[in-house]
C-alpha atoms as a PDB file:
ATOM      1  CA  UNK A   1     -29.575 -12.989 -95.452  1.00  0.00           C
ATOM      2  CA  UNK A   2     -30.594 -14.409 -92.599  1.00  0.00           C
ATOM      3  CA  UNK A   3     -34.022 -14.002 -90.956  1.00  0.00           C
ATOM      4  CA  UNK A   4     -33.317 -11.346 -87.739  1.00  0.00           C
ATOM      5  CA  UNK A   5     -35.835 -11.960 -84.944  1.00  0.00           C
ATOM      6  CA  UNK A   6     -38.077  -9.213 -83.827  1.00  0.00           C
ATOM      7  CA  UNK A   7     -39.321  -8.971 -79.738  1.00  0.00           C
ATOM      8  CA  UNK A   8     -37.951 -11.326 -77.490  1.00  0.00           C
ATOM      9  CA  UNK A   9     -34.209 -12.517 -77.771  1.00  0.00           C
ATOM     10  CA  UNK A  10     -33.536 -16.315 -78.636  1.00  0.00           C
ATOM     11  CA  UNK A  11     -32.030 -18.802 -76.517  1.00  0.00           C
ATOM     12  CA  UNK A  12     -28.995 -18.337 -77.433  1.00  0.00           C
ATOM     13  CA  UNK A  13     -29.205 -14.408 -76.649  1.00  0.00           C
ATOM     14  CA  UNK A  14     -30.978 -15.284 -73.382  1.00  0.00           C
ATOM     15  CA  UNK A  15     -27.663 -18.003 -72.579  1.00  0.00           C
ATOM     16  CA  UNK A  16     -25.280 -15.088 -73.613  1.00  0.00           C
ATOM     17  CA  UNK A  17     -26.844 -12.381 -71.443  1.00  0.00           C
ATOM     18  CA  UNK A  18     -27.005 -14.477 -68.299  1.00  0.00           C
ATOM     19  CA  UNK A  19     -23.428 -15.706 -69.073  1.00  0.00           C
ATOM     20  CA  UNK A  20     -22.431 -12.002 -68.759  1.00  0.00           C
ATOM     21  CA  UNK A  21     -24.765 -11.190 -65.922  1.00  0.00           C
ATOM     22  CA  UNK A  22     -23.217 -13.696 -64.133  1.00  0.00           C
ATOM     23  CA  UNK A  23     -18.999 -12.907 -64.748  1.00  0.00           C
ATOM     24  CA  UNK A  24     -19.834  -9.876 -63.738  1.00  0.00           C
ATOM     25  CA  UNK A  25     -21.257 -10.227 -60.803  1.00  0.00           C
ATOM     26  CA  UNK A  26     -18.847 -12.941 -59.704  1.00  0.00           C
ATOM     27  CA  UNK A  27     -15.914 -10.153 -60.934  1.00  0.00           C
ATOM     28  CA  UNK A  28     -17.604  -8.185 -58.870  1.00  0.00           C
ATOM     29  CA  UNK A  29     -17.595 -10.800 -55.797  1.00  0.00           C
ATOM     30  CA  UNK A  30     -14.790 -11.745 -56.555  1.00  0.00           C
ATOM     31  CA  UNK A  31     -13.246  -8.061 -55.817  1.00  0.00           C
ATOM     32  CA  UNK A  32     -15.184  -7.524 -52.652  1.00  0.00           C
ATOM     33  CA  UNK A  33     -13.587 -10.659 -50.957  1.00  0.00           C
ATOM     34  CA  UNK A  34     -10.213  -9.547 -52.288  1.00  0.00           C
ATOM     35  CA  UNK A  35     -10.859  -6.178 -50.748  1.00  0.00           C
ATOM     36  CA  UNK A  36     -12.160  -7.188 -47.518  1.00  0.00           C
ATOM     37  CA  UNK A  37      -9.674  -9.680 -47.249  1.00  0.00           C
ATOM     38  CA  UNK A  38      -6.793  -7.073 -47.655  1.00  0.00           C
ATOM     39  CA  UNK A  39      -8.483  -4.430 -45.014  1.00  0.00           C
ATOM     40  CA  UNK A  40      -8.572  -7.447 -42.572  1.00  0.00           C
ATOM     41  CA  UNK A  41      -4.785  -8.578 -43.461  1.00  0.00           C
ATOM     42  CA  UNK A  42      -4.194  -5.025 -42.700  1.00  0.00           C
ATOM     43  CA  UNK A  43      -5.863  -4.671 -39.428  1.00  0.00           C
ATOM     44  CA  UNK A  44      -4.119  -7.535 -38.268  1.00  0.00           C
ATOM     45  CA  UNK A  45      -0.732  -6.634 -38.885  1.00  0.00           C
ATOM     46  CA  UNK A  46      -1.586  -3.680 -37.435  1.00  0.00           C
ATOM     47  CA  UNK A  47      -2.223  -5.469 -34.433  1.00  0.00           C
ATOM     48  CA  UNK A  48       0.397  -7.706 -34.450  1.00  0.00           C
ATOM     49  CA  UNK A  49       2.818  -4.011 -34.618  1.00  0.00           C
ATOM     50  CA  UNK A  50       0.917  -2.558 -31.962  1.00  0.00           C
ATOM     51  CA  UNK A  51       1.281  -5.992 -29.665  1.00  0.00           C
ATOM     52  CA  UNK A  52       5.213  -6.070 -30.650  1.00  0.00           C
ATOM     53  CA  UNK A  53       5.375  -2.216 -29.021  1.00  0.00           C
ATOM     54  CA  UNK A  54       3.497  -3.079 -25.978  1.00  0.00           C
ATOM     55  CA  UNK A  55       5.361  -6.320 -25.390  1.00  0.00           C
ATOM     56  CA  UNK A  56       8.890  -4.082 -25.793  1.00  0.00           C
ATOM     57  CA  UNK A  57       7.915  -1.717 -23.568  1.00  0.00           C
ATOM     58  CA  UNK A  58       7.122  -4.385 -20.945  1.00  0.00           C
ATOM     59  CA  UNK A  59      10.312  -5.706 -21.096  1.00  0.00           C
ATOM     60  CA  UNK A  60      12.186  -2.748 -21.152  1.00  0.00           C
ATOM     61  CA  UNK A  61      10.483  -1.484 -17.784  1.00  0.00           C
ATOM     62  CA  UNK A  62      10.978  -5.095 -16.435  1.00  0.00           C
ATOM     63  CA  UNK A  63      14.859  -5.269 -17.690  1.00  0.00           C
ATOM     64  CA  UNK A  64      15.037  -1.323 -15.694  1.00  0.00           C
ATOM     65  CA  UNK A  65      12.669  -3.003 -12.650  1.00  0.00           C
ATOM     66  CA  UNK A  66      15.473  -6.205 -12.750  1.00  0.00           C
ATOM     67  CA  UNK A  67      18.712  -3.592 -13.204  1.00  0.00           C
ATOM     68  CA  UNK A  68      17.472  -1.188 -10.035  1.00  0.00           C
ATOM     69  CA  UNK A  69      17.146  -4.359  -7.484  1.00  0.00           C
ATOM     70  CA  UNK A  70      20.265  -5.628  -8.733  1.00  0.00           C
ATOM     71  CA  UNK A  71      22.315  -2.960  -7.659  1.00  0.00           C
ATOM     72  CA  UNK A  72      23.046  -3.556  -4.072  1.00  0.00           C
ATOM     73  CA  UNK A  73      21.587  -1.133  -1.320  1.00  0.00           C
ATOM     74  CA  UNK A  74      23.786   2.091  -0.903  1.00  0.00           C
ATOM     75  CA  UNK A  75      26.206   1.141   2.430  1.00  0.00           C
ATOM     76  CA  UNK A  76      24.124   2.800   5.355  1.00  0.00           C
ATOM     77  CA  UNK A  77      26.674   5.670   7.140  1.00  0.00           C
ATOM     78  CA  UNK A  78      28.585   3.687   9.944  1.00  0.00           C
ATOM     79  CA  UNK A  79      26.231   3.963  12.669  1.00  0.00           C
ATOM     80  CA  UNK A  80      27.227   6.360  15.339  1.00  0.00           C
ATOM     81  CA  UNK A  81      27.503   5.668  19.058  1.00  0.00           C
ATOM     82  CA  UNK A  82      23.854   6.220  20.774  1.00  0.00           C
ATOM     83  CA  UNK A  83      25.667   8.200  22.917  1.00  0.00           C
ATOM     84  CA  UNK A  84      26.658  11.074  19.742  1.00  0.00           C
ATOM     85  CA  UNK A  85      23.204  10.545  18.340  1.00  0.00           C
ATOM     86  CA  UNK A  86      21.658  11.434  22.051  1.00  0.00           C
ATOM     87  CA  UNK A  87      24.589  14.484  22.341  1.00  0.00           C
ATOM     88  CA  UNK A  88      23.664  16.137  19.257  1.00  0.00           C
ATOM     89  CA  UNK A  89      19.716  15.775  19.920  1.00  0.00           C
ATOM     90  CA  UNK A  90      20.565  17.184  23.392  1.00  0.00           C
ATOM     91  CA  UNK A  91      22.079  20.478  21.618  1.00  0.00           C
ATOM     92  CA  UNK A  92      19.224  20.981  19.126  1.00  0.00           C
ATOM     93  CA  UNK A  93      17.095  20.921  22.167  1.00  0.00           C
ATOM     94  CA  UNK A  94      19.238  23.329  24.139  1.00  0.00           C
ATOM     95  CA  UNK A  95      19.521  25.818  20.911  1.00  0.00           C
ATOM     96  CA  UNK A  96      16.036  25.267  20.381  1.00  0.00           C
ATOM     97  CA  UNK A  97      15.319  26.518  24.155  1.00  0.00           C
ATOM     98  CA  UNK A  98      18.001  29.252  24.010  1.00  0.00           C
ATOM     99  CA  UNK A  99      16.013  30.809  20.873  1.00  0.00           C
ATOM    100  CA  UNK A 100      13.011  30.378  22.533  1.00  0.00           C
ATOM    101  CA  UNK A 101      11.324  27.869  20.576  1.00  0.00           C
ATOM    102  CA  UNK A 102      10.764  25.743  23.256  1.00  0.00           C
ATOM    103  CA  UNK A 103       9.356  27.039  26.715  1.00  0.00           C
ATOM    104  CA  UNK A 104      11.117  25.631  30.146  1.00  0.00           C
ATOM    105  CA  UNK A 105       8.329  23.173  30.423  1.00  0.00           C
ATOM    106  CA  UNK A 106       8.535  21.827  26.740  1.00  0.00           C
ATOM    107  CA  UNK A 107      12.369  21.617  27.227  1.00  0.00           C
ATOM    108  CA  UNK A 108      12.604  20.146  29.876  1.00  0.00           C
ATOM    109  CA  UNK A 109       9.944  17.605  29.068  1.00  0.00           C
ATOM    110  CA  UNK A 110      11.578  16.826  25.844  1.00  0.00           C
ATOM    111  CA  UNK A 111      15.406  16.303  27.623  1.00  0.00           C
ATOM    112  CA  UNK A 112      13.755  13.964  30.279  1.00  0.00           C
ATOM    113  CA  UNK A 113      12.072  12.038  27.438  1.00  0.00           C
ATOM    114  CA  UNK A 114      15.433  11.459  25.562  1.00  0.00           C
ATOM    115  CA  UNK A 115      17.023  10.722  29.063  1.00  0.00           C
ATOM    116  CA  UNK A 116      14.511   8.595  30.100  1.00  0.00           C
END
């Protein structure tokens, strides 16, 4: 039988016990940076998404911004003679002095003012 050491280990039990000491903490390492590595893979991509979004919605209010100045201006009414324009401000005046709105001074001030 052979002779079993009592107290400290051997050399070869010291070797052994470092040897595991030291797997395990590069397992352990070794996890961490796969870990870390994965929650910063993440976050990126993340990113990346939330850029894709942003940029999409950019375009799609700058295709809108494009589509709204390329229609062409609505056709502006055919313009009427001054003279219509001055007629019909020329009643309002008069119905606004018939219901009393305007005083004789006001109206009167007003029709020489579109007159004048």
């Amino acid at each position: 039988m052979p002779i079993r050491r009592i107290g400290r280990p051997g050399l070869i039990g010291t070797a052994a016990r470092t040897a595991v000491i030291a797997g395990t903490a590069s397992a352990t390492a070794g996890a961490v940076q796969r870990h870390q590595a994965n929650r910063a893979q993440q976050s990126w991509e993340a990113q990346q998404a939330e850029a894709a979004q942003e940029q999409a919605r950019i375009e799609a209010a700058a295709q809108q911004a494009a589509a709204q100045y390329a229609q062409p201006a609505p056709a502006a009414p055919a313009a009427a003679p001054a003279q219509d324009d001055l007629l019909g401000q020329l009643e309002r005046l008069g119905q606004l002095h018939a219901s009393g709105v305007l005083s004789d001074a006001e109206f009167a001030a007003a029709k020489a003012k579109l007159l004048g």
